[in-house]
PDB file of N, CA and C in Angstrom:
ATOM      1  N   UNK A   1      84.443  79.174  90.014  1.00  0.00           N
ATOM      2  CA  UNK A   1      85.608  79.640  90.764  1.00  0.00           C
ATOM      3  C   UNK A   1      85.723  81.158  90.628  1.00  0.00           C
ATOM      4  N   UNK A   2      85.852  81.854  91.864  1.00  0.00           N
ATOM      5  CA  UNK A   2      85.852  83.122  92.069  1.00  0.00           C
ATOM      6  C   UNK A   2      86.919  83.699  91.051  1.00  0.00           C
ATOM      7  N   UNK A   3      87.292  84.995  90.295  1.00  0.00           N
ATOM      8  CA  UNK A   3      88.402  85.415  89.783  1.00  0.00           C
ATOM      9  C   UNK A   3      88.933  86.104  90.745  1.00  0.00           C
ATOM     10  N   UNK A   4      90.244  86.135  90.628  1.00  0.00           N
ATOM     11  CA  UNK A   4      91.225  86.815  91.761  1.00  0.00           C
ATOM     12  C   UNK A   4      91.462  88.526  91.206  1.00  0.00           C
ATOM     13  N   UNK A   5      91.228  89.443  92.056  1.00  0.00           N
ATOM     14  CA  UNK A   5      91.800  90.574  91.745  1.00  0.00           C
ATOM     15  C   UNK A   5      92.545  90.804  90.248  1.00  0.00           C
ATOM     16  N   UNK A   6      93.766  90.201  91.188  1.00  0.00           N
ATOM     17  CA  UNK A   6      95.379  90.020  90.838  1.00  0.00           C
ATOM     18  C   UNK A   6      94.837  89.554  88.693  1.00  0.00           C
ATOM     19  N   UNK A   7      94.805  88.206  89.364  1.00  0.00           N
ATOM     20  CA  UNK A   7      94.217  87.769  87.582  1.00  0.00           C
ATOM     21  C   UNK A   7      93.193  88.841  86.713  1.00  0.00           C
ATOM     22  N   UNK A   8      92.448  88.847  87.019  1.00  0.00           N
ATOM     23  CA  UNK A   8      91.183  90.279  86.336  1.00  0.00           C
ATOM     24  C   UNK A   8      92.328  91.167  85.920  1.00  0.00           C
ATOM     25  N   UNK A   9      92.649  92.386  86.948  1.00  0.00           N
ATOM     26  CA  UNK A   9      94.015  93.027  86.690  1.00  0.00           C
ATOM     27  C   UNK A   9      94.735  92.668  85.581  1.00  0.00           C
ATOM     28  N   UNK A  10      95.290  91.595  85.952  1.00  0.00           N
ATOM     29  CA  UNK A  10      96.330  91.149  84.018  1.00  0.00           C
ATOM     30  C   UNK A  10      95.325  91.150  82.985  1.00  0.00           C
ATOM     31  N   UNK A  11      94.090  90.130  83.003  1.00  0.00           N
ATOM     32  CA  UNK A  11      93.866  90.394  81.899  1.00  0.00           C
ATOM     33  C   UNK A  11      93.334  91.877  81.156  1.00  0.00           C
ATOM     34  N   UNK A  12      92.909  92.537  82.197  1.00  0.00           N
ATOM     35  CA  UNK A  12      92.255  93.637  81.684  1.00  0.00           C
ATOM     36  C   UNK A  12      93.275  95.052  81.499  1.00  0.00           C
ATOM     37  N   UNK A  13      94.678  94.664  82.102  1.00  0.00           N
ATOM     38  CA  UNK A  13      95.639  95.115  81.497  1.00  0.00           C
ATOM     39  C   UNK A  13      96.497  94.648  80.143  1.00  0.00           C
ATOM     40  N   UNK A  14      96.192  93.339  79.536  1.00  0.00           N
ATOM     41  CA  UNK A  14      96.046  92.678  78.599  1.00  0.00           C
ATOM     42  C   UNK A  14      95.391  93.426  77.358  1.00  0.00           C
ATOM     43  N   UNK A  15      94.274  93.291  78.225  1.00  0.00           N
ATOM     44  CA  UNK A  15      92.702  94.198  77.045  1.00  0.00           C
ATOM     45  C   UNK A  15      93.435  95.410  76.663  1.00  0.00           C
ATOM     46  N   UNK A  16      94.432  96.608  77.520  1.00  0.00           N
ATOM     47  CA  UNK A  16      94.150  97.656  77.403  1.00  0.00           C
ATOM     48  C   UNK A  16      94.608  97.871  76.196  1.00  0.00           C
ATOM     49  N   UNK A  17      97.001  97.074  76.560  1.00  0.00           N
ATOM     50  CA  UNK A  17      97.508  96.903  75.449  1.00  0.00           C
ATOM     51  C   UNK A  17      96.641  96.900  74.171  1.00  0.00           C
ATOM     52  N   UNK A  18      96.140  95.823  74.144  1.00  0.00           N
ATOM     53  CA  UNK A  18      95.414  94.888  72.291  1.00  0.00           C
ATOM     54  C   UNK A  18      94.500  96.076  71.714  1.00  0.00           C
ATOM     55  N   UNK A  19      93.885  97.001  72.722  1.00  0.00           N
ATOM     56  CA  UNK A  19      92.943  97.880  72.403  1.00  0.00           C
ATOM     57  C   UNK A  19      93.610  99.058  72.238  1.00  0.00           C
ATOM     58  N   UNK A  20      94.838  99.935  72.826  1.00  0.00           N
ATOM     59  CA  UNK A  20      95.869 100.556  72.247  1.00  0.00           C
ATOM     60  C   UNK A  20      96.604 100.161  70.938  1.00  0.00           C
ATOM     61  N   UNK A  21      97.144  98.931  71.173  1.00  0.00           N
ATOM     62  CA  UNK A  21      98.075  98.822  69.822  1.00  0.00           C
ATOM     63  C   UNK A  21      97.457  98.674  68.454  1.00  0.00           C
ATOM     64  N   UNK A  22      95.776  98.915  68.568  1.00  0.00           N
ATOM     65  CA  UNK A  22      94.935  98.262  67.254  1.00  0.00           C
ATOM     66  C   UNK A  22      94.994  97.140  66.684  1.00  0.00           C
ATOM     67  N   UNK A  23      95.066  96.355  68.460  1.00  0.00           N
ATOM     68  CA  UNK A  23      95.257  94.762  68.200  1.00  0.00           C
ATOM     69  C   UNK A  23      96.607  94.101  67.807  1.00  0.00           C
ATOM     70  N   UNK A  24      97.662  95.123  68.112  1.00  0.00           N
ATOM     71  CA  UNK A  24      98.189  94.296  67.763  1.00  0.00           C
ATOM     72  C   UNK A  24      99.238  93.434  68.744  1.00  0.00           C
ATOM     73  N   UNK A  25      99.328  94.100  70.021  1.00  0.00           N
ATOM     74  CA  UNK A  25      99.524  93.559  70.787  1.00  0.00           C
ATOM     75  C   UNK A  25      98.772  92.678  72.047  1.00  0.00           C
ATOM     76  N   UNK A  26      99.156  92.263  73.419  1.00  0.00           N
ATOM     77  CA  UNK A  26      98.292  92.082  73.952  1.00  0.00           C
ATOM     78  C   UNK A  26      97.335  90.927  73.915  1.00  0.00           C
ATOM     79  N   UNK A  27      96.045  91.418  74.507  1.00  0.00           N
ATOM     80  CA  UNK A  27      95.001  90.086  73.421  1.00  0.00           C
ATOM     81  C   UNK A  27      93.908  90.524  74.219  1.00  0.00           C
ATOM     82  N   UNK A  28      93.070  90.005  73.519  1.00  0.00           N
ATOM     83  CA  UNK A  28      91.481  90.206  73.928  1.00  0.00           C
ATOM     84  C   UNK A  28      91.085  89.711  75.210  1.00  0.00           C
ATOM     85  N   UNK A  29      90.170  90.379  75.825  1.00  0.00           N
ATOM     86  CA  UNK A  29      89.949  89.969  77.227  1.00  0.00           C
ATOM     87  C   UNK A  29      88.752  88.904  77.198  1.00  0.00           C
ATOM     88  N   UNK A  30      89.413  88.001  77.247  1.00  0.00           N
ATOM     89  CA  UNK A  30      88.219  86.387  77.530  1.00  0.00           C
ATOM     90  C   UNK A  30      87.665  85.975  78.550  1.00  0.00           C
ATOM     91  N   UNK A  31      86.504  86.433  79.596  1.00  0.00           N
ATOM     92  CA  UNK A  31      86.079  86.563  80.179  1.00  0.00           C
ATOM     93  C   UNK A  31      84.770  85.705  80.297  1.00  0.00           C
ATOM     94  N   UNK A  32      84.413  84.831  79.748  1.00  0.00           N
ATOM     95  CA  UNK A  32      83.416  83.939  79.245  1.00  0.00           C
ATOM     96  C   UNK A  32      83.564  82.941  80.408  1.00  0.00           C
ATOM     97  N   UNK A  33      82.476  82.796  81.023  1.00  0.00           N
ATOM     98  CA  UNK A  33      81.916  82.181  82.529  1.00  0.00           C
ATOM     99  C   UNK A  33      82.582  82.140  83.488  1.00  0.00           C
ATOM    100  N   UNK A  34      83.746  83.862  83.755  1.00  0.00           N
ATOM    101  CA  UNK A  34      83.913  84.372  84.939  1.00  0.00           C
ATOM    102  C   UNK A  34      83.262  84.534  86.014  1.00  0.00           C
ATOM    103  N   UNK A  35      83.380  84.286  86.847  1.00  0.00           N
ATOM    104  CA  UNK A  35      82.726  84.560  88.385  1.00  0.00           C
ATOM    105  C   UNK A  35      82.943  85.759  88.693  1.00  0.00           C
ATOM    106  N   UNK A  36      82.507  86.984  88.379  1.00  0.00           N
ATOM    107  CA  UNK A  36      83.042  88.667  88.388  1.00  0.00           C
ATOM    108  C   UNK A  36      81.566  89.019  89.257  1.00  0.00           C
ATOM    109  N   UNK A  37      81.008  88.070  90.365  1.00  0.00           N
ATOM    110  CA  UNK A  37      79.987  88.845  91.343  1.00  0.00           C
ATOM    111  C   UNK A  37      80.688  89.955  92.149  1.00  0.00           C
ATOM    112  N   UNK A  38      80.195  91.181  92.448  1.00  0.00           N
ATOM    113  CA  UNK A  38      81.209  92.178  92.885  1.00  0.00           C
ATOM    114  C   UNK A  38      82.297  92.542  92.692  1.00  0.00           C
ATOM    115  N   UNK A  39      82.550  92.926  91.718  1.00  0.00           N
ATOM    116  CA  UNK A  39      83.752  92.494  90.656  1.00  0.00           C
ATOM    117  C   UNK A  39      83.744  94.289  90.691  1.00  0.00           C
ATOM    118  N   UNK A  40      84.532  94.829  91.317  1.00  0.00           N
ATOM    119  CA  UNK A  40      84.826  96.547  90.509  1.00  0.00           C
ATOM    120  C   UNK A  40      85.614  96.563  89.183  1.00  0.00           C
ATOM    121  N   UNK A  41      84.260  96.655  88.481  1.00  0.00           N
ATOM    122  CA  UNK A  41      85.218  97.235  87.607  1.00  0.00           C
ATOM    123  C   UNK A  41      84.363  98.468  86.432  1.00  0.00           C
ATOM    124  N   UNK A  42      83.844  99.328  87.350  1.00  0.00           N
ATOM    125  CA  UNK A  42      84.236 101.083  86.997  1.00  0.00           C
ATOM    126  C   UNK A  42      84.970 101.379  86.264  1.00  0.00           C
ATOM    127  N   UNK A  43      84.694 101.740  85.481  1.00  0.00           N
ATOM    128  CA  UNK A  43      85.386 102.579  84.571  1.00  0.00           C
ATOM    129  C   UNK A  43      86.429 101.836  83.582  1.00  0.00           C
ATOM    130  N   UNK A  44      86.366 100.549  83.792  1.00  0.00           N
ATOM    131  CA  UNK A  44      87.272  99.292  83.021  1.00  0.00           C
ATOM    132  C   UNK A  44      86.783  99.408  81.417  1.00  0.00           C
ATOM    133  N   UNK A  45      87.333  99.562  80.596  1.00  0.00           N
ATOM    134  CA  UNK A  45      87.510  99.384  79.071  1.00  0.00           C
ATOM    135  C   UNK A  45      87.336  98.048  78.670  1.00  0.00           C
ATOM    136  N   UNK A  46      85.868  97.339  78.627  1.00  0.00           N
ATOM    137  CA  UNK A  46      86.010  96.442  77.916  1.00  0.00           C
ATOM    138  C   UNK A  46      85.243  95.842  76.853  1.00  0.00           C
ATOM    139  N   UNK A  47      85.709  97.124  76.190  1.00  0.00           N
ATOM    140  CA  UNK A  47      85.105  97.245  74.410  1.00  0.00           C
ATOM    141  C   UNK A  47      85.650  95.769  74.110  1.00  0.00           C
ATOM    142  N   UNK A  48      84.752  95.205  72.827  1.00  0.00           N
ATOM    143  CA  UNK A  48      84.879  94.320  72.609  1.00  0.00           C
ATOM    144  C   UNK A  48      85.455  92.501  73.112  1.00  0.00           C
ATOM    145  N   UNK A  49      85.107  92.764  74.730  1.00  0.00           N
ATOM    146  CA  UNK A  49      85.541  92.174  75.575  1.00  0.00           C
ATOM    147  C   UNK A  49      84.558  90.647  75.193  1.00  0.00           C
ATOM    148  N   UNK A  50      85.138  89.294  75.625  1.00  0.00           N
ATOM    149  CA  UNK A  50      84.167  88.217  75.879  1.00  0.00           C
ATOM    150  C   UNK A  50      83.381  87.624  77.138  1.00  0.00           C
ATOM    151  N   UNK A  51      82.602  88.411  77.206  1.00  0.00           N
ATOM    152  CA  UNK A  51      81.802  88.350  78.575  1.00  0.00           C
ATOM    153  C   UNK A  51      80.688  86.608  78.630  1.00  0.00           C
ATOM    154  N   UNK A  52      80.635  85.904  77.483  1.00  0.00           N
ATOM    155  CA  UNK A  52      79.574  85.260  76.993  1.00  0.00           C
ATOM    156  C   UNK A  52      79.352  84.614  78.474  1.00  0.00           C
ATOM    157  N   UNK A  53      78.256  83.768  79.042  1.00  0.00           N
ATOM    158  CA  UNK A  53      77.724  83.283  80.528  1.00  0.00           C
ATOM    159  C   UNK A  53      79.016  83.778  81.855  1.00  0.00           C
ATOM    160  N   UNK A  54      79.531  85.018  82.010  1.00  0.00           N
ATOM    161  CA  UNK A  54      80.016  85.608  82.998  1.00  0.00           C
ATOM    162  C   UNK A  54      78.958  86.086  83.913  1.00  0.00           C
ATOM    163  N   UNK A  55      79.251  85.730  84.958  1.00  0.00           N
ATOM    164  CA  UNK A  55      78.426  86.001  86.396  1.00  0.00           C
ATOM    165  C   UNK A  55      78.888  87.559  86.716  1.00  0.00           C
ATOM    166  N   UNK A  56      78.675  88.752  85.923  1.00  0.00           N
ATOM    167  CA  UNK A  56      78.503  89.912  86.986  1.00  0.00           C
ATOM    168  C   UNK A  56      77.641  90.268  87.506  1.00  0.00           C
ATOM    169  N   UNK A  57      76.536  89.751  88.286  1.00  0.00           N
ATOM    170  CA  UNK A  57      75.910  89.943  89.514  1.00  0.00           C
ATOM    171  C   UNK A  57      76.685  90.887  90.820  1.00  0.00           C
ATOM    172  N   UNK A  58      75.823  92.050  91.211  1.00  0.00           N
ATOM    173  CA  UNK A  58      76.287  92.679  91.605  1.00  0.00           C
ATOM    174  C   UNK A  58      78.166  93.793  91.450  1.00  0.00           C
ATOM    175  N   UNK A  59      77.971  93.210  90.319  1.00  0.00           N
ATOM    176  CA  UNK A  59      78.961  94.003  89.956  1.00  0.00           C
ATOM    177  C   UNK A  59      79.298  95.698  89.500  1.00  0.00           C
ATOM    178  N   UNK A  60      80.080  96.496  89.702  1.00  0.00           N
ATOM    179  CA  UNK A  60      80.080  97.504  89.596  1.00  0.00           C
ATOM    180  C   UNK A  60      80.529  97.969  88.051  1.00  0.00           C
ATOM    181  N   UNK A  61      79.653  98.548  86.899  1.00  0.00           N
ATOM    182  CA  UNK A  61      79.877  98.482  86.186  1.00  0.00           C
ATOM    183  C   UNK A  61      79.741 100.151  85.456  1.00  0.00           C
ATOM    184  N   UNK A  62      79.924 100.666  86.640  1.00  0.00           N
ATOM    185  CA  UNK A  62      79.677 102.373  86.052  1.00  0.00           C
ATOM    186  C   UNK A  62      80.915 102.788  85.416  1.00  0.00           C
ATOM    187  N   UNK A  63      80.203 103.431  84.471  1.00  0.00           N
ATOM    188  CA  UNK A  63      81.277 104.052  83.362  1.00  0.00           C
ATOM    189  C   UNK A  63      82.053 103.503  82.489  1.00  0.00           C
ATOM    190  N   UNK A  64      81.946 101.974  82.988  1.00  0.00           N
ATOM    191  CA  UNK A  64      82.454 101.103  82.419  1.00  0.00           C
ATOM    192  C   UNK A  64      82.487 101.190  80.601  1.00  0.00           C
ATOM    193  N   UNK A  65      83.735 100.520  79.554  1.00  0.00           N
ATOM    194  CA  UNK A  65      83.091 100.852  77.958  1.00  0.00           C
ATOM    195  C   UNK A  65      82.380  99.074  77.608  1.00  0.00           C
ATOM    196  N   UNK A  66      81.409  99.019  77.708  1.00  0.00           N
ATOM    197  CA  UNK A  66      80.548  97.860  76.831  1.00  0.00           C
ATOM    198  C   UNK A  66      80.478  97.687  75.410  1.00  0.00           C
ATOM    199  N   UNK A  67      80.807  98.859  74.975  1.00  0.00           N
ATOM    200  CA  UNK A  67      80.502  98.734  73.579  1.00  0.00           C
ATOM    201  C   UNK A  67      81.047  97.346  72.480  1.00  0.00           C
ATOM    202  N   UNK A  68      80.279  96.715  71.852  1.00  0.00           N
ATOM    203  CA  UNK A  68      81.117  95.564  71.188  1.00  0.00           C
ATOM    204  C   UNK A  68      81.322  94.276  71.734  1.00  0.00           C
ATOM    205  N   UNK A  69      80.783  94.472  73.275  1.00  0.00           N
ATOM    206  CA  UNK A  69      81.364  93.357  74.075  1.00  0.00           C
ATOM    207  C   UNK A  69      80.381  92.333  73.728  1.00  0.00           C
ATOM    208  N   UNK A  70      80.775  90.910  74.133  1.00  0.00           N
ATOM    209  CA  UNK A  70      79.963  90.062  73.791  1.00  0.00           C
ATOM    210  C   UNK A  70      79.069  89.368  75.437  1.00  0.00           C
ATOM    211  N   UNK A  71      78.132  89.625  75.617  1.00  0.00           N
ATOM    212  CA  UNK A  71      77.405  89.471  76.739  1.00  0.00           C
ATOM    213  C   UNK A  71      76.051  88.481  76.898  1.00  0.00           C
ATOM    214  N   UNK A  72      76.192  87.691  75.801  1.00  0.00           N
ATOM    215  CA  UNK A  72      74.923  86.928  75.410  1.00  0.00           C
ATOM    216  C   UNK A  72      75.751  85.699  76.817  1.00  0.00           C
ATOM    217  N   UNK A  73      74.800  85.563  77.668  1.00  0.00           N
ATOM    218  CA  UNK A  73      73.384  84.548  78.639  1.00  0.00           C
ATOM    219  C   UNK A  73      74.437  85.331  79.822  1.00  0.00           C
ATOM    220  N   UNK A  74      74.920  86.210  80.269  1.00  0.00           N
ATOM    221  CA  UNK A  74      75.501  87.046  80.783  1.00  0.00           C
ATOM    222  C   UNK A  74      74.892  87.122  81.742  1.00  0.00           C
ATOM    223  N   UNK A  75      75.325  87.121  83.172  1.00  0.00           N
ATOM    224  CA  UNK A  75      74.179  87.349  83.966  1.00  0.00           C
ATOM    225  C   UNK A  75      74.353  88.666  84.905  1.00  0.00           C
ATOM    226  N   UNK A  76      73.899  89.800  84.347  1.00  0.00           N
ATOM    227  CA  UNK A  76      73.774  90.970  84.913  1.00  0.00           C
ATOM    228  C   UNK A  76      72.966  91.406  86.282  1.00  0.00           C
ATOM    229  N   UNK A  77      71.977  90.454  86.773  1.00  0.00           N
ATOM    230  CA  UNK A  77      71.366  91.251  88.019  1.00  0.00           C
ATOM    231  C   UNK A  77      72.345  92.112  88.792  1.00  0.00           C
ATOM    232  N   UNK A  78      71.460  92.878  89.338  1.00  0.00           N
ATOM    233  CA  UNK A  78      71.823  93.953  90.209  1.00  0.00           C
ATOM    234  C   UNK A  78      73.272  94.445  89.976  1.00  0.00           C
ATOM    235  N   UNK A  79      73.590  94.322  88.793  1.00  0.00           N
ATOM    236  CA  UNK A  79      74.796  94.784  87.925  1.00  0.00           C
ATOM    237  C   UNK A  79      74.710  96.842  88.151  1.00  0.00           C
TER     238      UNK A  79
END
């Protein structure tokens, strides 16, 4: 099932909180077998994010922060 804008948006306004407050608000962005094909998300912060079997195929991922994230069977083509 496709993710909606709207939803992505919360959670990754979710992420930003938990990653400002030094966790302590907020919450981690759980993203684990999202449908994020063409998914903008440039410049999105998602350090320590749960990406685990998420479909970003063709997704826009420039500038994006990866660091920490968890991306194992992840499917990146033309990412």
């Amino acid at each position: 099932l496709k993710m909606t804008d709207e939803k992505l948006n919360e959670i990754l306004e979710e992420h930003s909180k938990w990653l400002s407050s030094g966790r302590q608000e907020g919450c981690c962005a759980d993203l684990s077998g999202a449908d994020l094909r063409y998914a903008d998300l440039s410049y999105a912060d998602l350090s320590h994010a749960d990406l685990r079997y998420a479909d970003l195929s063709h997704a826009d991922l420039g500038h994006a922060n990866l660091e920490g994230a968890n991306l194992s069977h992840a499917d990146l083509r033309n990412a």
